[in-house]
PDB file of N, CA and C in Angstrom:
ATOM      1  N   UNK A   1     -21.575   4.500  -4.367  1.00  0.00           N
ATOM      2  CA  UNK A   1     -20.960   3.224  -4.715  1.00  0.00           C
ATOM      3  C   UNK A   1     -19.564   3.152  -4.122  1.00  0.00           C
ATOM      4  N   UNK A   2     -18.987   2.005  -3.669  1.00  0.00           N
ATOM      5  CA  UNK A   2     -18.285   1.894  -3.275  1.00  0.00           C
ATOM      6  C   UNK A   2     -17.099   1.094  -4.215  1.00  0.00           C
ATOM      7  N   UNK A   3     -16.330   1.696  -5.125  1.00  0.00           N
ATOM      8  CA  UNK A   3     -15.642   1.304  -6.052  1.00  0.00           C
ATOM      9  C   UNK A   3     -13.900   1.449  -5.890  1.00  0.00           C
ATOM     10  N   UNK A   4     -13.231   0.636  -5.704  1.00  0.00           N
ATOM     11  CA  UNK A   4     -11.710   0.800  -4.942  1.00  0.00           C
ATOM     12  C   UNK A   4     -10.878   0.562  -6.263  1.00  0.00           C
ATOM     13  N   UNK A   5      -9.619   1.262  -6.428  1.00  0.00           N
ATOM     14  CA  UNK A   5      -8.616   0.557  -7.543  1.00  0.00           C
ATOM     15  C   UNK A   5      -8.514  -0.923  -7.513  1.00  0.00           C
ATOM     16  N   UNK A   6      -8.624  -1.400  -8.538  1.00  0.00           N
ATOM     17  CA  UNK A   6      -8.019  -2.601  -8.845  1.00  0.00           C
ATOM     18  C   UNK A   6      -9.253  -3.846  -9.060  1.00  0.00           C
ATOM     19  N   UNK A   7     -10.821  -2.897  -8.530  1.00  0.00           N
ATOM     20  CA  UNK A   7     -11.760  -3.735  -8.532  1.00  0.00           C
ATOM     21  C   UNK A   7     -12.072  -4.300 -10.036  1.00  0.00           C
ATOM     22  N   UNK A   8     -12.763  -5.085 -10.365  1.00  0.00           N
ATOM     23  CA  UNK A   8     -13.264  -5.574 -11.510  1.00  0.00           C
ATOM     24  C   UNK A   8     -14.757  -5.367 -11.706  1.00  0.00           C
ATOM     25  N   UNK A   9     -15.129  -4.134 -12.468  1.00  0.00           N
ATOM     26  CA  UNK A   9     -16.458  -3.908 -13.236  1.00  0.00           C
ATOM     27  C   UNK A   9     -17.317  -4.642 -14.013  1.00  0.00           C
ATOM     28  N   UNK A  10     -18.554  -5.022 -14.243  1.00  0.00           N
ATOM     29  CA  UNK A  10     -19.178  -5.845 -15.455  1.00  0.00           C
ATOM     30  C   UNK A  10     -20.045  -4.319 -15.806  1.00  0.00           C
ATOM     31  N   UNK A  11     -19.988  -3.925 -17.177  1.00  0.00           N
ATOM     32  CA  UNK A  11     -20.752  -2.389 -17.423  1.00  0.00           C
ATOM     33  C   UNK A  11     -22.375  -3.816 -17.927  1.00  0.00           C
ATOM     34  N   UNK A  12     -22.889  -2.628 -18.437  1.00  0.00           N
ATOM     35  CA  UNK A  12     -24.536  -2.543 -18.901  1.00  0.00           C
ATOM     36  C   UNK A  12     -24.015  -3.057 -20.433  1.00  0.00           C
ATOM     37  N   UNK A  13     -23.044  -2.136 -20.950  1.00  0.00           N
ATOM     38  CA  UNK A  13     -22.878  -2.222 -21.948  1.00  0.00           C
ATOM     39  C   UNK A  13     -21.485  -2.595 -22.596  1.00  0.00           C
ATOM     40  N   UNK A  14     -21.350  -3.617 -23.568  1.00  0.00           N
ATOM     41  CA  UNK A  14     -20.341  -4.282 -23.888  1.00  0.00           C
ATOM     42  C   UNK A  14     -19.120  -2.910 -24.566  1.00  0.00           C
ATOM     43  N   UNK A  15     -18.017  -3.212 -24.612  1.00  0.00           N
ATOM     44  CA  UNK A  15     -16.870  -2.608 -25.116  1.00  0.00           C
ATOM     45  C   UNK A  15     -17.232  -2.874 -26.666  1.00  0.00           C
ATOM     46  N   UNK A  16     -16.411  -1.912 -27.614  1.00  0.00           N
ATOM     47  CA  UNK A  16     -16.508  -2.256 -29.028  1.00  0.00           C
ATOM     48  C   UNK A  16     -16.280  -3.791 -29.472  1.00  0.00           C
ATOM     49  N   UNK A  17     -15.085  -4.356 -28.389  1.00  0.00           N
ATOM     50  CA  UNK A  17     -14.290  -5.724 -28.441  1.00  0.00           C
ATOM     51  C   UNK A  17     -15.700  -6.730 -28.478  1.00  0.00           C
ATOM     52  N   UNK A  18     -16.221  -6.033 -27.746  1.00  0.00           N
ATOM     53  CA  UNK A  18     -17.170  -7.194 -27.112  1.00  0.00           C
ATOM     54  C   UNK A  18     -17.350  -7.789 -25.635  1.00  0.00           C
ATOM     55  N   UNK A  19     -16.028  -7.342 -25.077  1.00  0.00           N
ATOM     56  CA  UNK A  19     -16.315  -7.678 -24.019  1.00  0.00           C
ATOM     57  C   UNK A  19     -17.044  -6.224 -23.033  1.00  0.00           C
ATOM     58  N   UNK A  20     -17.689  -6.513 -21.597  1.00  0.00           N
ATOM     59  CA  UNK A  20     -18.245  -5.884 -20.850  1.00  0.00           C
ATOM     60  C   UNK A  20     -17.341  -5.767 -19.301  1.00  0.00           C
ATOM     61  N   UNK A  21     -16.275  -6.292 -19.293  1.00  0.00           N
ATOM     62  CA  UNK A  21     -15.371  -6.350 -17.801  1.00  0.00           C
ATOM     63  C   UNK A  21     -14.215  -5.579 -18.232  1.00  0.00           C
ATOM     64  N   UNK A  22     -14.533  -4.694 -16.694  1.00  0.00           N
ATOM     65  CA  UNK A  22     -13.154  -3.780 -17.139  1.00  0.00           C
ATOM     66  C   UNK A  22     -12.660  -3.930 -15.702  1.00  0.00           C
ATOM     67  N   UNK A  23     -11.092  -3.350 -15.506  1.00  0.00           N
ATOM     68  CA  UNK A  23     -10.440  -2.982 -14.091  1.00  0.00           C
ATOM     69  C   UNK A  23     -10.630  -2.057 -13.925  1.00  0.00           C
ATOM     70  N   UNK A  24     -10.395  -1.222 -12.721  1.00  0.00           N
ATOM     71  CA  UNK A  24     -10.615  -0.019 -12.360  1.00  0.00           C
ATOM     72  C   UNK A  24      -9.240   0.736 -12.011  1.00  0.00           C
ATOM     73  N   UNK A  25      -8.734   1.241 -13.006  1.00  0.00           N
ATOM     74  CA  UNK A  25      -7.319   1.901 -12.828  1.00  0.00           C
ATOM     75  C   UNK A  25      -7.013   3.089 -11.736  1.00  0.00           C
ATOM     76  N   UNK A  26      -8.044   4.075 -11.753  1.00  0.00           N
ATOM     77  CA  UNK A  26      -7.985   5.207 -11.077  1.00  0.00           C
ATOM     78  C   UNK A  26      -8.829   5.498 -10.910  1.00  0.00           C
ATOM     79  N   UNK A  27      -9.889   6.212  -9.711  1.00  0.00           N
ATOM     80  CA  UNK A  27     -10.892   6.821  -9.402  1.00  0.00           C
ATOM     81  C   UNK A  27     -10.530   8.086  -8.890  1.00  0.00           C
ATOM     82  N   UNK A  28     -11.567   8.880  -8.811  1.00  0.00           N
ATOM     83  CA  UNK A  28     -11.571  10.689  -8.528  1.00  0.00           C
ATOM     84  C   UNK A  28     -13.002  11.256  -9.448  1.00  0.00           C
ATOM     85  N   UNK A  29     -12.851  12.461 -10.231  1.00  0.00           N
ATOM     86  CA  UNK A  29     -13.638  12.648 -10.853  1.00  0.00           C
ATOM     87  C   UNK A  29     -14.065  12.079 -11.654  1.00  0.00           C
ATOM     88  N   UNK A  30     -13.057  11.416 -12.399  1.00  0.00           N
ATOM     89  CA  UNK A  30     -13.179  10.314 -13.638  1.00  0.00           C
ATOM     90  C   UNK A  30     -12.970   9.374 -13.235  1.00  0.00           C
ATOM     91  N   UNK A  31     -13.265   8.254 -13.858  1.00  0.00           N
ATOM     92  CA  UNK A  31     -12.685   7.011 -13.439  1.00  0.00           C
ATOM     93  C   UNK A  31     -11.661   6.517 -15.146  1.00  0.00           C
ATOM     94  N   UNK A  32     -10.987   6.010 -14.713  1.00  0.00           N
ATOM     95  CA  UNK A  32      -9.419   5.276 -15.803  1.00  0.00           C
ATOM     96  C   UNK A  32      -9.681   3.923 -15.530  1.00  0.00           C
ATOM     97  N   UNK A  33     -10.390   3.055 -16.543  1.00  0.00           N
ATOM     98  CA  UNK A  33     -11.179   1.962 -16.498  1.00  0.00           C
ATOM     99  C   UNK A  33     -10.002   0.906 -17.385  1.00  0.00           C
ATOM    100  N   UNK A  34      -9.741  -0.195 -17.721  1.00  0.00           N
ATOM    101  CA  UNK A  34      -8.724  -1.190 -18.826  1.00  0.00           C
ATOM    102  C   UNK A  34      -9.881  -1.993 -18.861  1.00  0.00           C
ATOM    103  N   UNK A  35     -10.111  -2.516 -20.366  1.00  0.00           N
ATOM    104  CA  UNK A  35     -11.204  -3.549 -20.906  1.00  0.00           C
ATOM    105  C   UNK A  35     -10.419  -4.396 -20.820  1.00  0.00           C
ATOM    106  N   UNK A  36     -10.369  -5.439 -20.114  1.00  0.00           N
ATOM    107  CA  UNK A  36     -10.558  -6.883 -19.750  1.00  0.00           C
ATOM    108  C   UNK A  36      -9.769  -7.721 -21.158  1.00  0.00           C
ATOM    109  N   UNK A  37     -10.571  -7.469 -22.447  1.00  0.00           N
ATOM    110  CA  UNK A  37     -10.960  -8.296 -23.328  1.00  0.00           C
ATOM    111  C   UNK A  37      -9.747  -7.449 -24.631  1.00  0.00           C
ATOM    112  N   UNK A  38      -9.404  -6.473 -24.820  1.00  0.00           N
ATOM    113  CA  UNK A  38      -8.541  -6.274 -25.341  1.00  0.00           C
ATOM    114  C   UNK A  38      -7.281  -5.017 -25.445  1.00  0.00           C
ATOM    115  N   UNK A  39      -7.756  -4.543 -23.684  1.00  0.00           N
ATOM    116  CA  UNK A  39      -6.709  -4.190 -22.612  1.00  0.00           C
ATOM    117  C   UNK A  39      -6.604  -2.937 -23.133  1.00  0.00           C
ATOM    118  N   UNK A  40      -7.382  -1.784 -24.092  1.00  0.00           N
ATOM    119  CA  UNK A  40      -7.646  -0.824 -23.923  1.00  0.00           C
ATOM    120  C   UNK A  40      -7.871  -0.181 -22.921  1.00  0.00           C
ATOM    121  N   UNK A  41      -7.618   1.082 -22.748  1.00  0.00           N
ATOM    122  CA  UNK A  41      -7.615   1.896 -21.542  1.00  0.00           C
ATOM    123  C   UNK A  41      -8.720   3.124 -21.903  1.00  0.00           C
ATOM    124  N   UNK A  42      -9.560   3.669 -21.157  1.00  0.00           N
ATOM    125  CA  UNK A  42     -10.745   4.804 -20.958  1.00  0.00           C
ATOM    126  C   UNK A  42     -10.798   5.711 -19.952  1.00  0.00           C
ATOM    127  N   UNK A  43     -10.876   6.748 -20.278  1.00  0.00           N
ATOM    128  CA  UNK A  43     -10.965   7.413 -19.040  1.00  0.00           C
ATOM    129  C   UNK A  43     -12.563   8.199 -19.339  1.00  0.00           C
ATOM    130  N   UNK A  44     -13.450   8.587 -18.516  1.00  0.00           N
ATOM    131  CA  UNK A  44     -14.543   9.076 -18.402  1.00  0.00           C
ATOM    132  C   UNK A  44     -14.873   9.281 -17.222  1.00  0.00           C
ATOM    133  N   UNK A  45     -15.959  10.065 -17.426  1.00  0.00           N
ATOM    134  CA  UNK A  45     -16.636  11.217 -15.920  1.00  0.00           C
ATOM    135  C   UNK A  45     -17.429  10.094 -14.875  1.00  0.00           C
ATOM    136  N   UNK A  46     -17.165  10.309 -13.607  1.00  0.00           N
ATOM    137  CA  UNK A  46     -17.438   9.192 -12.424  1.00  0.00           C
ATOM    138  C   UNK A  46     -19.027   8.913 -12.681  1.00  0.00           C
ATOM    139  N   UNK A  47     -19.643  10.002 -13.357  1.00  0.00           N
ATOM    140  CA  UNK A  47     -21.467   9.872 -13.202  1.00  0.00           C
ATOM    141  C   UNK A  47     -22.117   8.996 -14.311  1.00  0.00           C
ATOM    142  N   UNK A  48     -21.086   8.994 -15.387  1.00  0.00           N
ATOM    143  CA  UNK A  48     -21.388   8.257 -16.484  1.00  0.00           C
ATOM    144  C   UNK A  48     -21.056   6.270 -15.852  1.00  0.00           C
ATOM    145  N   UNK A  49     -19.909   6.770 -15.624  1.00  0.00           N
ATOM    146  CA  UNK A  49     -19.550   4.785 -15.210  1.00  0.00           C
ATOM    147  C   UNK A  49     -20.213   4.927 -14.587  1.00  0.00           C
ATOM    148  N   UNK A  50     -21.014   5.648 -13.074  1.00  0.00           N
ATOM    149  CA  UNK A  50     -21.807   4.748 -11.470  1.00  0.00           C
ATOM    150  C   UNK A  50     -23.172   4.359 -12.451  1.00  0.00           C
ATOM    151  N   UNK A  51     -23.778   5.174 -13.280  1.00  0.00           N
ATOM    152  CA  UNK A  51     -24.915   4.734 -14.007  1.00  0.00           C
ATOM    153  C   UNK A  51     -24.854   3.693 -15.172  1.00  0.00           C
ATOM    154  N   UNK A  52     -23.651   3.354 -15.834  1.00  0.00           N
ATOM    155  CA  UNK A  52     -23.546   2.103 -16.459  1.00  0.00           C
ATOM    156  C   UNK A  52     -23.380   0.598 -16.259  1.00  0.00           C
ATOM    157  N   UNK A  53     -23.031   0.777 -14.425  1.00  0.00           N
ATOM    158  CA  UNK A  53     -22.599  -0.840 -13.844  1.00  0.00           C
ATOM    159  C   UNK A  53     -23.339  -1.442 -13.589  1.00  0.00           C
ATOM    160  N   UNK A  54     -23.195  -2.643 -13.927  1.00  0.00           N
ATOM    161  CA  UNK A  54     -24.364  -3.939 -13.543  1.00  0.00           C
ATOM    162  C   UNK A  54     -23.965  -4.416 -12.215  1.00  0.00           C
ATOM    163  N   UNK A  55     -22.489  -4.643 -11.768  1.00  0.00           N
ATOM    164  CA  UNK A  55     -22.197  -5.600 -10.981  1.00  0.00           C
ATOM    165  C   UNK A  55     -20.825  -5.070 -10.748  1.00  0.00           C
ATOM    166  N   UNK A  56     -20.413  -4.896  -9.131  1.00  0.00           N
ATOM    167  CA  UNK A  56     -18.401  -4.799  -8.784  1.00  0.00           C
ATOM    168  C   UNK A  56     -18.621  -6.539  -8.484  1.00  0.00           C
ATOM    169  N   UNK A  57     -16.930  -6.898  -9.121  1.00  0.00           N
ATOM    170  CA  UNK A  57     -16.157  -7.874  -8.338  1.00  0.00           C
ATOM    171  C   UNK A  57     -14.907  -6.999  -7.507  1.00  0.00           C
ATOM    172  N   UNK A  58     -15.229  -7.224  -6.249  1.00  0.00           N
ATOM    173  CA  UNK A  58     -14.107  -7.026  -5.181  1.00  0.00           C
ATOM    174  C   UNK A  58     -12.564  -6.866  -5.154  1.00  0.00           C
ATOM    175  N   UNK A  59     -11.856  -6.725  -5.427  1.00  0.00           N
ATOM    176  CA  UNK A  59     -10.683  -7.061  -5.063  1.00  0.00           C
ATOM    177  C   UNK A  59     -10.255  -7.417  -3.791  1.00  0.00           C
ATOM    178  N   UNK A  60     -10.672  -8.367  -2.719  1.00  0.00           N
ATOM    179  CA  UNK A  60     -10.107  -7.669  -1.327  1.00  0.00           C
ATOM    180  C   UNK A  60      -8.934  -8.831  -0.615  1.00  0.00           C
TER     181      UNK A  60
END
């Protein structure tokens, strides 16, 4: 996958908030994701997010 800082994620699965769009803060092993919807911040392992995304929006 081709996933760059700053892109905008839609996951599989909604945030506690409710919402499902996050930014993409940092990539490497983990990715450092911000929910959209009430600007919480996540960090988790790159294999878990590439298997949860429905859809990138671009940044370009």
């Amino acid at each position: 996958m081709d996933i760059k800082v700053g892109d905008k994620i839609i996951m599989k699965k909604p945030h506690p908030c409710g919402d499902n769009r996050f930014t993409v803060l940092r990539i490497g092993m983990d990715f450092k994701l911000r929910c959209m919807g009430c600007s919480h911040e996540i960090m988790a392992p790159r294999s878990k997010i590439e298997k949860r995304i429905k859809s990138i929006i671009s940044e370009e």
